[in-house]
PDB file of N, CA and C in Angstrom:
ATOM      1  N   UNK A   1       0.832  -1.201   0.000  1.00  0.00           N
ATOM      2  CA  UNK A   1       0.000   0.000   0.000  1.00  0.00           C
ATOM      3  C   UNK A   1       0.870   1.256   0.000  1.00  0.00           C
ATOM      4  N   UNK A   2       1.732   1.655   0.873  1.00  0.00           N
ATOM      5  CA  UNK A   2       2.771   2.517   0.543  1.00  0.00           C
ATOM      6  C   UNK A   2       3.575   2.450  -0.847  1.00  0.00           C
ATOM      7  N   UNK A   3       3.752   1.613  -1.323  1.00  0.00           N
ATOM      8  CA  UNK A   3       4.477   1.153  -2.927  1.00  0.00           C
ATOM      9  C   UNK A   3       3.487   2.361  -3.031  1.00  0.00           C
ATOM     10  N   UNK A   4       2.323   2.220  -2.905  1.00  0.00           N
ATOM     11  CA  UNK A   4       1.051   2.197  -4.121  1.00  0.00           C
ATOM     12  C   UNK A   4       1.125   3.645  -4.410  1.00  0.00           C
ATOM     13  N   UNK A   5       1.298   4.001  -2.550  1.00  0.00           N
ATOM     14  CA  UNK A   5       0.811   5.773  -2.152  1.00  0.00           C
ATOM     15  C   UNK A   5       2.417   6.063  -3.459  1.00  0.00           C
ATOM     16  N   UNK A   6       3.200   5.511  -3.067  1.00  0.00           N
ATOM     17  CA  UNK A   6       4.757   6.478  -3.285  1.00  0.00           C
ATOM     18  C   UNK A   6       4.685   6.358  -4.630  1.00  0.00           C
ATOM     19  N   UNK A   7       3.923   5.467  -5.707  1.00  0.00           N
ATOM     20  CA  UNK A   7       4.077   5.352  -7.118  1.00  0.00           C
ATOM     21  C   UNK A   7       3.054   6.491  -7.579  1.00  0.00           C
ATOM     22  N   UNK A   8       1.567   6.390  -6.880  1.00  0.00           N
ATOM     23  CA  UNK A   8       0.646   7.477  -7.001  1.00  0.00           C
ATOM     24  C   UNK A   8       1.309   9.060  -7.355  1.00  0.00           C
ATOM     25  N   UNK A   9       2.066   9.014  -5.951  1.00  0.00           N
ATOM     26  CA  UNK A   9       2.778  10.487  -5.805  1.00  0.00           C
ATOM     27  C   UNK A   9       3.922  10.844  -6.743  1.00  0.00           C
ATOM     28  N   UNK A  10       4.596   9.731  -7.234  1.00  0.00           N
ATOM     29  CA  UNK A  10       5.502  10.042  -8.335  1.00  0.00           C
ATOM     30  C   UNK A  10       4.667  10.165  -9.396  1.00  0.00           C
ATOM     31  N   UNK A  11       3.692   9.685 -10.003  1.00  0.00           N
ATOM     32  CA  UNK A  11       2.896   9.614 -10.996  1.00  0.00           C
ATOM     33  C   UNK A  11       2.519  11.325 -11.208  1.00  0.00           C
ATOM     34  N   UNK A  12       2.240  11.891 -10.313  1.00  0.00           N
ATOM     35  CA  UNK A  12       1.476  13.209  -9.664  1.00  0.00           C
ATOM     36  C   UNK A  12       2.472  14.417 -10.111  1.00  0.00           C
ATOM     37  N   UNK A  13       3.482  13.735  -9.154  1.00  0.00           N
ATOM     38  CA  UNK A  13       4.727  14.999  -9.522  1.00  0.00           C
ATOM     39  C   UNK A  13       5.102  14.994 -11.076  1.00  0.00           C
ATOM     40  N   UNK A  14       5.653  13.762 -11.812  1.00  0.00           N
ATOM     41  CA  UNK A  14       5.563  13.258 -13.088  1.00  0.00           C
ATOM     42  C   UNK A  14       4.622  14.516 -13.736  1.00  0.00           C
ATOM     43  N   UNK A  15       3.263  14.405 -13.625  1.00  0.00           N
ATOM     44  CA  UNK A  15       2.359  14.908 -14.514  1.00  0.00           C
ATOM     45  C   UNK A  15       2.302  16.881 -14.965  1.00  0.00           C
ATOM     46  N   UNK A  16       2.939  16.769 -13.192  1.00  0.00           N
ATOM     47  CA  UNK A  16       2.827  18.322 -13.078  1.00  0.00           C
ATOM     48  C   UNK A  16       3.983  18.757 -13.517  1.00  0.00           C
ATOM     49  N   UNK A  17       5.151  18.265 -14.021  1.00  0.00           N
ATOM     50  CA  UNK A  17       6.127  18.205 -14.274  1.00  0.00           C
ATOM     51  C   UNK A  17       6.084  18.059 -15.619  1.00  0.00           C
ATOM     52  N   UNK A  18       4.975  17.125 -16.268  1.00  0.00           N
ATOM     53  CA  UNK A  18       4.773  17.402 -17.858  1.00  0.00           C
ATOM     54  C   UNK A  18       3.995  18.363 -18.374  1.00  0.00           C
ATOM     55  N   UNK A  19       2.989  19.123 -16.920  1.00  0.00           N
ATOM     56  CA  UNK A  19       2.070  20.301 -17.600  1.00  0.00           C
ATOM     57  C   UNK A  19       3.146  21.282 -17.159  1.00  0.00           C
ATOM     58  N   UNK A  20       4.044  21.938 -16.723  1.00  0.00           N
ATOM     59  CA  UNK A  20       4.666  22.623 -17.142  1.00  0.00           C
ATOM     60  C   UNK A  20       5.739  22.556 -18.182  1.00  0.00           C
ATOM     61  N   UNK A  21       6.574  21.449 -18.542  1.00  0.00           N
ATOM     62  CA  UNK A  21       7.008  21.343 -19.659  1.00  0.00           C
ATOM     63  C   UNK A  21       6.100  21.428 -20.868  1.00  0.00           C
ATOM     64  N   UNK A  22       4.576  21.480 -20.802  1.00  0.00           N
ATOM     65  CA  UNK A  22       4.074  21.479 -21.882  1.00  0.00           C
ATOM     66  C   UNK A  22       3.641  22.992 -21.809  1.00  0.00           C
ATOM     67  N   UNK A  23       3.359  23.604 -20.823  1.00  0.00           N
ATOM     68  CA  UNK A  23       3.417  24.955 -20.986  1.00  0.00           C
ATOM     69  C   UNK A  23       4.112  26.053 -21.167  1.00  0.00           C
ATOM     70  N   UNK A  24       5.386  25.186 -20.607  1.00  0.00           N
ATOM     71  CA  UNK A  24       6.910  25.805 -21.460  1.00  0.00           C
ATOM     72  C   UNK A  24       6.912  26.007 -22.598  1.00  0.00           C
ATOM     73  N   UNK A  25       6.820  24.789 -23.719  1.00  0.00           N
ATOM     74  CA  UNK A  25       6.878  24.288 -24.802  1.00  0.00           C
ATOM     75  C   UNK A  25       5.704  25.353 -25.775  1.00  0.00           C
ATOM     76  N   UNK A  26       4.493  25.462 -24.903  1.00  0.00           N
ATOM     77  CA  UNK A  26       3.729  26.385 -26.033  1.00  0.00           C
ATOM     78  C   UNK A  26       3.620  28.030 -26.251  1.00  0.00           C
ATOM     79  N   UNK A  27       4.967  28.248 -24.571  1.00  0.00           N
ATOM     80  CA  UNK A  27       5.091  29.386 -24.332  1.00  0.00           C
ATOM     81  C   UNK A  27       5.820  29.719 -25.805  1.00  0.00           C
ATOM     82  N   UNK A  28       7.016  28.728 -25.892  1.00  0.00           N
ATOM     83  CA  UNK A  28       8.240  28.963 -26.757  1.00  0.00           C
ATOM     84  C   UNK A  28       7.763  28.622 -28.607  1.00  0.00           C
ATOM     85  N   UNK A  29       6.658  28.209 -28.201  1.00  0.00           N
ATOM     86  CA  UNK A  29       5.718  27.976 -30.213  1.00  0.00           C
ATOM     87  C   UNK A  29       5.203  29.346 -30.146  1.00  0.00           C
ATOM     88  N   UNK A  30       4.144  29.901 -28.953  1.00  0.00           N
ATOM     89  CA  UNK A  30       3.745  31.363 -29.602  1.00  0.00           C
ATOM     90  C   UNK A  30       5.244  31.967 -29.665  1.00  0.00           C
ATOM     91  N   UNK A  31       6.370  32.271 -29.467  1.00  0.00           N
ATOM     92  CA  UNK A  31       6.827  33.498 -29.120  1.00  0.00           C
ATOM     93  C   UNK A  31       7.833  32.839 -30.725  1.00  0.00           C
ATOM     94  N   UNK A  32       7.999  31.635 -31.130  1.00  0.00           N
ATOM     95  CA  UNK A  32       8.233  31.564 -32.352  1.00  0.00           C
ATOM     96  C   UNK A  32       7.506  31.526 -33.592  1.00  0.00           C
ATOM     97  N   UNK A  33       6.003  31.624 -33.154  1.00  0.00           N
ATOM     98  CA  UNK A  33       5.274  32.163 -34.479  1.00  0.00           C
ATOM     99  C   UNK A  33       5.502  33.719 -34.271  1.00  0.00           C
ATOM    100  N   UNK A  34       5.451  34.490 -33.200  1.00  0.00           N
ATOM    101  CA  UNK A  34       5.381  35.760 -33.531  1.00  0.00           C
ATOM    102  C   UNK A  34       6.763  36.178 -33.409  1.00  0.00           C
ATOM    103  N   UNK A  35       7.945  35.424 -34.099  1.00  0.00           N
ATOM    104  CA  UNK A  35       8.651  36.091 -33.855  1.00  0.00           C
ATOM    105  C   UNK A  35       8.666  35.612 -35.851  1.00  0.00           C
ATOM    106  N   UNK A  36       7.915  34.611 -36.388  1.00  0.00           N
ATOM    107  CA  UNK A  36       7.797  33.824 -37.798  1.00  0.00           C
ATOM    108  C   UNK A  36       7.248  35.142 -38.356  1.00  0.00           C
ATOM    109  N   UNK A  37       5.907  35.794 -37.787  1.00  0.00           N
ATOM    110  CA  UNK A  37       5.051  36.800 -38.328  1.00  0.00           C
ATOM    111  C   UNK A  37       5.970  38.033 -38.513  1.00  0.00           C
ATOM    112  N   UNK A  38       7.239  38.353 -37.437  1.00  0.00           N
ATOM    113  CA  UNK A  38       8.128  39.564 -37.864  1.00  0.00           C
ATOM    114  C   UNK A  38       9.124  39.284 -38.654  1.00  0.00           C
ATOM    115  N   UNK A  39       9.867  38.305 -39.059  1.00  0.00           N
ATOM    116  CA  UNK A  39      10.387  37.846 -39.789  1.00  0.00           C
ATOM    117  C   UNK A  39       9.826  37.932 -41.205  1.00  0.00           C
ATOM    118  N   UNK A  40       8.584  37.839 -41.327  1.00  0.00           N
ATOM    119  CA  UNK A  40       7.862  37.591 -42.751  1.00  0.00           C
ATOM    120  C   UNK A  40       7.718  39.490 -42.700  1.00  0.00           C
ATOM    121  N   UNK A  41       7.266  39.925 -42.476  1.00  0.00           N
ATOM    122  CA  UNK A  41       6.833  41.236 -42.225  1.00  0.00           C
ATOM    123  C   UNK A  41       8.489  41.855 -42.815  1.00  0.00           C
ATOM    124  N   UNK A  42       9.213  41.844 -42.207  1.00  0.00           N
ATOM    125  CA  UNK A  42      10.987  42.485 -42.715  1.00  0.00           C
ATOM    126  C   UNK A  42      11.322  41.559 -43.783  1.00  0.00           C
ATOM    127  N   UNK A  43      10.622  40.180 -43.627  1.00  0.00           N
ATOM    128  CA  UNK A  43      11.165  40.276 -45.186  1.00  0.00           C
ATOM    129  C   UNK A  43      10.456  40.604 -46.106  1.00  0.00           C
ATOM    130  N   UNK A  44       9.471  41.060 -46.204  1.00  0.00           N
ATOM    131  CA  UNK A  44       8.205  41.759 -46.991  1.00  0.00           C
ATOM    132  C   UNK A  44       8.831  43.415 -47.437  1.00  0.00           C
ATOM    133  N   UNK A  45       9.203  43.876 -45.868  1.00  0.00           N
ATOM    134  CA  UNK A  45       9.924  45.009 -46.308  1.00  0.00           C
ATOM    135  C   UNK A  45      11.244  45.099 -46.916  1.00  0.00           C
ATOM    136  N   UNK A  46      11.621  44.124 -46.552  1.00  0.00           N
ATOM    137  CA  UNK A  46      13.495  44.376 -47.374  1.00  0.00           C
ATOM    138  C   UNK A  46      13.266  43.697 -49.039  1.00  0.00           C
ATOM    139  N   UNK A  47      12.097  43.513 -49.507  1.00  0.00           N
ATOM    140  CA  UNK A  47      11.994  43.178 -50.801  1.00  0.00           C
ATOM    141  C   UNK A  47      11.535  44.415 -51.382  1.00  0.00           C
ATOM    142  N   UNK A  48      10.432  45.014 -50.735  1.00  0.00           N
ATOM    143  CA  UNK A  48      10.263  46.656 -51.168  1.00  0.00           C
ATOM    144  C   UNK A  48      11.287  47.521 -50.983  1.00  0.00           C
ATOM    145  N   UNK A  49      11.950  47.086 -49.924  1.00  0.00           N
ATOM    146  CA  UNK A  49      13.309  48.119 -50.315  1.00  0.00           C
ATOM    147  C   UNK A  49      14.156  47.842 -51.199  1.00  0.00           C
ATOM    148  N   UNK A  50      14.391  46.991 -51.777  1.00  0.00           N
ATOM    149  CA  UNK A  50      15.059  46.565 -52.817  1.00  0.00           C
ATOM    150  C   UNK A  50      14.733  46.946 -54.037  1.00  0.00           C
ATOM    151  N   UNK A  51      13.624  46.631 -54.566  1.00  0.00           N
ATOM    152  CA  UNK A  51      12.667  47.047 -55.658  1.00  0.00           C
ATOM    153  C   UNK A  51      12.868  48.717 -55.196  1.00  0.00           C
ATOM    154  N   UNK A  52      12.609  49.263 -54.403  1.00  0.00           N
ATOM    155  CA  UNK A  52      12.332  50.703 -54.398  1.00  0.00           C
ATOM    156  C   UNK A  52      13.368  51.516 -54.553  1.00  0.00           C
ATOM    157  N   UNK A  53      14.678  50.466 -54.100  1.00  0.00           N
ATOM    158  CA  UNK A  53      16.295  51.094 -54.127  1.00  0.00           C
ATOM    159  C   UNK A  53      16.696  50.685 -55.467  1.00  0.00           C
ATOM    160  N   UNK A  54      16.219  49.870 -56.548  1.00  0.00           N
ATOM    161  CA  UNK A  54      16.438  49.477 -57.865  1.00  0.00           C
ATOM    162  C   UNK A  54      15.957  50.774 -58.900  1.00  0.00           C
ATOM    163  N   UNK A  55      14.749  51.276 -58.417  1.00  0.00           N
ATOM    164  CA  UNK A  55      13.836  52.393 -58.949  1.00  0.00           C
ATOM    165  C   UNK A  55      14.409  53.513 -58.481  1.00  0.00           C
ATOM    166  N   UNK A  56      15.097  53.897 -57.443  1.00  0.00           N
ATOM    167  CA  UNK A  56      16.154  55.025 -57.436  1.00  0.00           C
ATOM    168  C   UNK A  56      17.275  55.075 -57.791  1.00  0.00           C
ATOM    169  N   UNK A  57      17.935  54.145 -58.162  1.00  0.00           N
ATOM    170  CA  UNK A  57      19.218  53.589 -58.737  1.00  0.00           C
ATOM    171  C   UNK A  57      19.453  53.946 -60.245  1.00  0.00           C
ATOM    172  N   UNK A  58      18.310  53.675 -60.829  1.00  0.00           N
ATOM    173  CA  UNK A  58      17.787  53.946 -62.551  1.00  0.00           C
ATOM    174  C   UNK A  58      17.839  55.326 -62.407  1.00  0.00           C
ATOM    175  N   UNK A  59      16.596  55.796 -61.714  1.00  0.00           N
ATOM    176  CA  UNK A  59      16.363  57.425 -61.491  1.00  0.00           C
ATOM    177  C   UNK A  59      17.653  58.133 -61.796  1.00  0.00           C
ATOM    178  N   UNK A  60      18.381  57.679 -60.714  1.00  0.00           N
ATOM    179  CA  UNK A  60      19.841  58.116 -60.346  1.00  0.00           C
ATOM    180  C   UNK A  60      20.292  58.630 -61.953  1.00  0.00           C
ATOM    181  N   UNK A  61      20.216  57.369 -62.619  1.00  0.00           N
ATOM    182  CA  UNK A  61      21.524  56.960 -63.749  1.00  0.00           C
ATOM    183  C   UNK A  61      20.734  58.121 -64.820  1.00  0.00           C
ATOM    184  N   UNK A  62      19.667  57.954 -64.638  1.00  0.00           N
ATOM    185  CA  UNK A  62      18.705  58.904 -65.550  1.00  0.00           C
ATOM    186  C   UNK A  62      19.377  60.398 -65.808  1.00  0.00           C
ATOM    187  N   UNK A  63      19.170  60.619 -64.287  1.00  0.00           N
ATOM    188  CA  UNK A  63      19.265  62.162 -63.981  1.00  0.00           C
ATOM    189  C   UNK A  63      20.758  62.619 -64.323  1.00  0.00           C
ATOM    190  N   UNK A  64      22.019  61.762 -63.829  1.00  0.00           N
ATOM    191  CA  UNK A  64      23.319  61.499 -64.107  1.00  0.00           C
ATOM    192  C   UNK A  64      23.209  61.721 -65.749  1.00  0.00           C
ATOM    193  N   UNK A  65      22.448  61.115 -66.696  1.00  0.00           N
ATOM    194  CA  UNK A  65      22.837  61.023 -67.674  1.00  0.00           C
ATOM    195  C   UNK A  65      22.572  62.666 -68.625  1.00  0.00           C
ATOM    196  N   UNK A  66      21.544  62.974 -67.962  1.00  0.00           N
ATOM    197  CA  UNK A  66      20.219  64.403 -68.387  1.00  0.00           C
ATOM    198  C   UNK A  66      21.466  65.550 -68.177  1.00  0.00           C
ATOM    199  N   UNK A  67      22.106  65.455 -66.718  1.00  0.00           N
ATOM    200  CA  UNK A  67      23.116  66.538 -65.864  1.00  0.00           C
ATOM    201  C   UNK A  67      24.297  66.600 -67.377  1.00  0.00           C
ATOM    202  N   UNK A  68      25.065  64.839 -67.622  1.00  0.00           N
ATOM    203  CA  UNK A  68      25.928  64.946 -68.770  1.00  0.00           C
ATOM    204  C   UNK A  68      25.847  65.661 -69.855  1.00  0.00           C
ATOM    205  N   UNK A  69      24.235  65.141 -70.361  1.00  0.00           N
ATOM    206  CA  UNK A  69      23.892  66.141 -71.825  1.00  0.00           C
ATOM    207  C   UNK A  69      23.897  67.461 -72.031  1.00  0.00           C
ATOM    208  N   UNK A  70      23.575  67.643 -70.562  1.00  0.00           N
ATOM    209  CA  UNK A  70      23.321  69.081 -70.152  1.00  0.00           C
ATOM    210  C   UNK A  70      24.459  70.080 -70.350  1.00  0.00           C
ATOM    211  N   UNK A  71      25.468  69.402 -69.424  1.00  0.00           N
ATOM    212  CA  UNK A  71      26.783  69.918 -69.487  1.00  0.00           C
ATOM    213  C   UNK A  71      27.266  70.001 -70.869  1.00  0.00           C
ATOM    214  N   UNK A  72      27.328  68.928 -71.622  1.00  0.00           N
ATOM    215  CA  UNK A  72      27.865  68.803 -72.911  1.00  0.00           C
ATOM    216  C   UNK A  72      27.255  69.976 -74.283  1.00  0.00           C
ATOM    217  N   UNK A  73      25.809  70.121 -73.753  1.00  0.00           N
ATOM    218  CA  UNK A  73      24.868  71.126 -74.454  1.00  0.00           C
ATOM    219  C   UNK A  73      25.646  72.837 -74.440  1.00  0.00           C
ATOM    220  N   UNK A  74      25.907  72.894 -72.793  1.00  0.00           N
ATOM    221  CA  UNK A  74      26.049  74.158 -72.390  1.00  0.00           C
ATOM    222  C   UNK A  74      27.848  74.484 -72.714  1.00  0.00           C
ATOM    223  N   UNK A  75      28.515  73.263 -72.553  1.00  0.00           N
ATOM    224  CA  UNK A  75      29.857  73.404 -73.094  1.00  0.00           C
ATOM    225  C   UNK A  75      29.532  74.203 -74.886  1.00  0.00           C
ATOM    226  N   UNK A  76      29.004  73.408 -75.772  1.00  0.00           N
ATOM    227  CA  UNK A  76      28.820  73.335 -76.780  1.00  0.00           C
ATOM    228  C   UNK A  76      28.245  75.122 -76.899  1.00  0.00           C
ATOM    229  N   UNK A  77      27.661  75.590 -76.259  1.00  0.00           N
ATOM    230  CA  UNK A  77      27.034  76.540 -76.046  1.00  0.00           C
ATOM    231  C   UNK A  77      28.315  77.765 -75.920  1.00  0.00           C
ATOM    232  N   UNK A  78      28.863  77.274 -75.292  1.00  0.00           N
ATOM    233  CA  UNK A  78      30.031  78.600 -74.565  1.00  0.00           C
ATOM    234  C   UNK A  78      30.880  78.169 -75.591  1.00  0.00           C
ATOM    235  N   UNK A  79      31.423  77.389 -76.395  1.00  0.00           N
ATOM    236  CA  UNK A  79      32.386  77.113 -77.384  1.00  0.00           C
ATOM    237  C   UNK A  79      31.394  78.652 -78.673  1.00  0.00           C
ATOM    238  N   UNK A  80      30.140  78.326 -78.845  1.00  0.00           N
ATOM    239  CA  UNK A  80      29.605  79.014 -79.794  1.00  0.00           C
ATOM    240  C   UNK A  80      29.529  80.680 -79.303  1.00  0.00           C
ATOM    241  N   UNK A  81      29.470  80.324 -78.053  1.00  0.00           N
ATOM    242  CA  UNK A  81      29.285  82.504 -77.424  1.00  0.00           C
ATOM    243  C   UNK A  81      31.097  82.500 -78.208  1.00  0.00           C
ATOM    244  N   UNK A  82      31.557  82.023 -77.488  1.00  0.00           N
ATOM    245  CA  UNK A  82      33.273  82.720 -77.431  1.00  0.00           C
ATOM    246  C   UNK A  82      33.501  82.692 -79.119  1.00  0.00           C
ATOM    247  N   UNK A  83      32.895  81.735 -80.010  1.00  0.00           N
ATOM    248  CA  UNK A  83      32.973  82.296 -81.278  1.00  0.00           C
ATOM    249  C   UNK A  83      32.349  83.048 -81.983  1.00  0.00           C
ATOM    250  N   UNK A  84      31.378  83.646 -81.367  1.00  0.00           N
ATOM    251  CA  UNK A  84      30.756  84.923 -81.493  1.00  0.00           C
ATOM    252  C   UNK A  84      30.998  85.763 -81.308  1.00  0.00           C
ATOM    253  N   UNK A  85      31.657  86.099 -79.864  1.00  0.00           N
ATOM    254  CA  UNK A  85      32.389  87.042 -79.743  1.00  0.00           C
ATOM    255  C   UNK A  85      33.413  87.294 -80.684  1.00  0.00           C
ATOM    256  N   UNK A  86      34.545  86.442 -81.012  1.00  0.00           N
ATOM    257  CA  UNK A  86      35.271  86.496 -81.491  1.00  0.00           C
ATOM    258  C   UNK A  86      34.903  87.666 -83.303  1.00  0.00           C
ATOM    259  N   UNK A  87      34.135  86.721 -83.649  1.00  0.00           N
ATOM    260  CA  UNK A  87      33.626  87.367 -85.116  1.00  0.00           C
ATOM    261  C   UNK A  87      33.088  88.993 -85.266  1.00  0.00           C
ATOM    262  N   UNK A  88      32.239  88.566 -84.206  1.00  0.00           N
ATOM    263  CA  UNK A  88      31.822  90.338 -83.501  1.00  0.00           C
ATOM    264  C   UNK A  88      33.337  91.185 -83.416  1.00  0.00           C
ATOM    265  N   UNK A  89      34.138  90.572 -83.092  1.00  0.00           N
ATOM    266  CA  UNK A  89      35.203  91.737 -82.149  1.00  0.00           C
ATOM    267  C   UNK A  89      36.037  92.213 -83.838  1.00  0.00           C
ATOM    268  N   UNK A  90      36.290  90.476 -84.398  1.00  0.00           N
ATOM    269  CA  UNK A  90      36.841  90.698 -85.473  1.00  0.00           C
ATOM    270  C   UNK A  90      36.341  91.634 -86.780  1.00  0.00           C
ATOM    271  N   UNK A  91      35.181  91.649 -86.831  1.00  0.00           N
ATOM    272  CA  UNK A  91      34.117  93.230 -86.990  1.00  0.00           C
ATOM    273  C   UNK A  91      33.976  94.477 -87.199  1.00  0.00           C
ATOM    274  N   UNK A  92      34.193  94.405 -86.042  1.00  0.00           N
ATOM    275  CA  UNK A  92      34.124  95.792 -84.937  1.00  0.00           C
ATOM    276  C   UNK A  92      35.611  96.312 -85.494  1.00  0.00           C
ATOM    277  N   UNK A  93      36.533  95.065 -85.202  1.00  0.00           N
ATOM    278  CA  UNK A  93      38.074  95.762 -85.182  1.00  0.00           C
ATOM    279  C   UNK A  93      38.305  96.811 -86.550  1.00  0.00           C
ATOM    280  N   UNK A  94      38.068  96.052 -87.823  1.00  0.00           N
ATOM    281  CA  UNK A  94      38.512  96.787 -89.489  1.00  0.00           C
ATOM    282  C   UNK A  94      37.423  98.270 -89.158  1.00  0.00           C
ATOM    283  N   UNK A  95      36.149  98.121 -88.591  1.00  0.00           N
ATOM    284  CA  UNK A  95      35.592  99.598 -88.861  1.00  0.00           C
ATOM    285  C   UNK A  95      35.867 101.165 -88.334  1.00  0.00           C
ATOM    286  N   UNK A  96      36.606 100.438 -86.684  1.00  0.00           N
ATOM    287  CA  UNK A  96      37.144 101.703 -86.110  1.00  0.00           C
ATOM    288  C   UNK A  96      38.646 102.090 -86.755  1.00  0.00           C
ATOM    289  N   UNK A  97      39.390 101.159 -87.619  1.00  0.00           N
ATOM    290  CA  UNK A  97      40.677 101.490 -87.804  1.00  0.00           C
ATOM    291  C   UNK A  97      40.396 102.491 -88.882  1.00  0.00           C
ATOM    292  N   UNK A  98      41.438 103.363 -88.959  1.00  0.00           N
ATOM    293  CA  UNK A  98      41.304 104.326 -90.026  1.00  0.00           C
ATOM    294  C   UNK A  98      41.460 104.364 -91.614  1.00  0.00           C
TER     295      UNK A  98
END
């Protein structure tokens, strides 16, 4: 009869000993789904940032390229003043001489 009590009571401790390991266990499943749900969430965002940093990247090369033409336009531009001037001055010069 004591066997019986002392197997009872191990049985007991045993159990309470598996409902907290099992409440351990589902502590550590929620806190790894919600840690699954932030994980999915950043990687949701680091794909839009990617895509969105691909679409400023182009932009970039765009605007880089617009700034080049630009420059190259306005070079082209000041090559044509300074030979204007030039023709003007060359002009000007034969009419004032005597």
């Amino acid at each position: 009869e004591q066997l019986l009590k002392m197997m009872e009571e191990r049985m007991m401790d045993v159990e309470q000993k598996l409902r907290l390991v099992k409440r351990l266990l589902q502590d550590k499943v929620n806190q790894l789904k919600e840690q699954l749900s932030k994980n999915t969430k950043a990687d949701a965002m680091v794909k839009d940032l990617y895509v969105e940093n691909a679409q400023l990247l182009k932009a970039l090369e765009v605007t880089e390229q617009r700034q080049k033409t630009a420059e190259r336009k306005n070079y082209l531009l000041e090559e044509k003043i300074a030979n204007l001037n030039r023709i003007v001055k060359n002009l000007a010069s034969p009419s004032f001489s005597p």
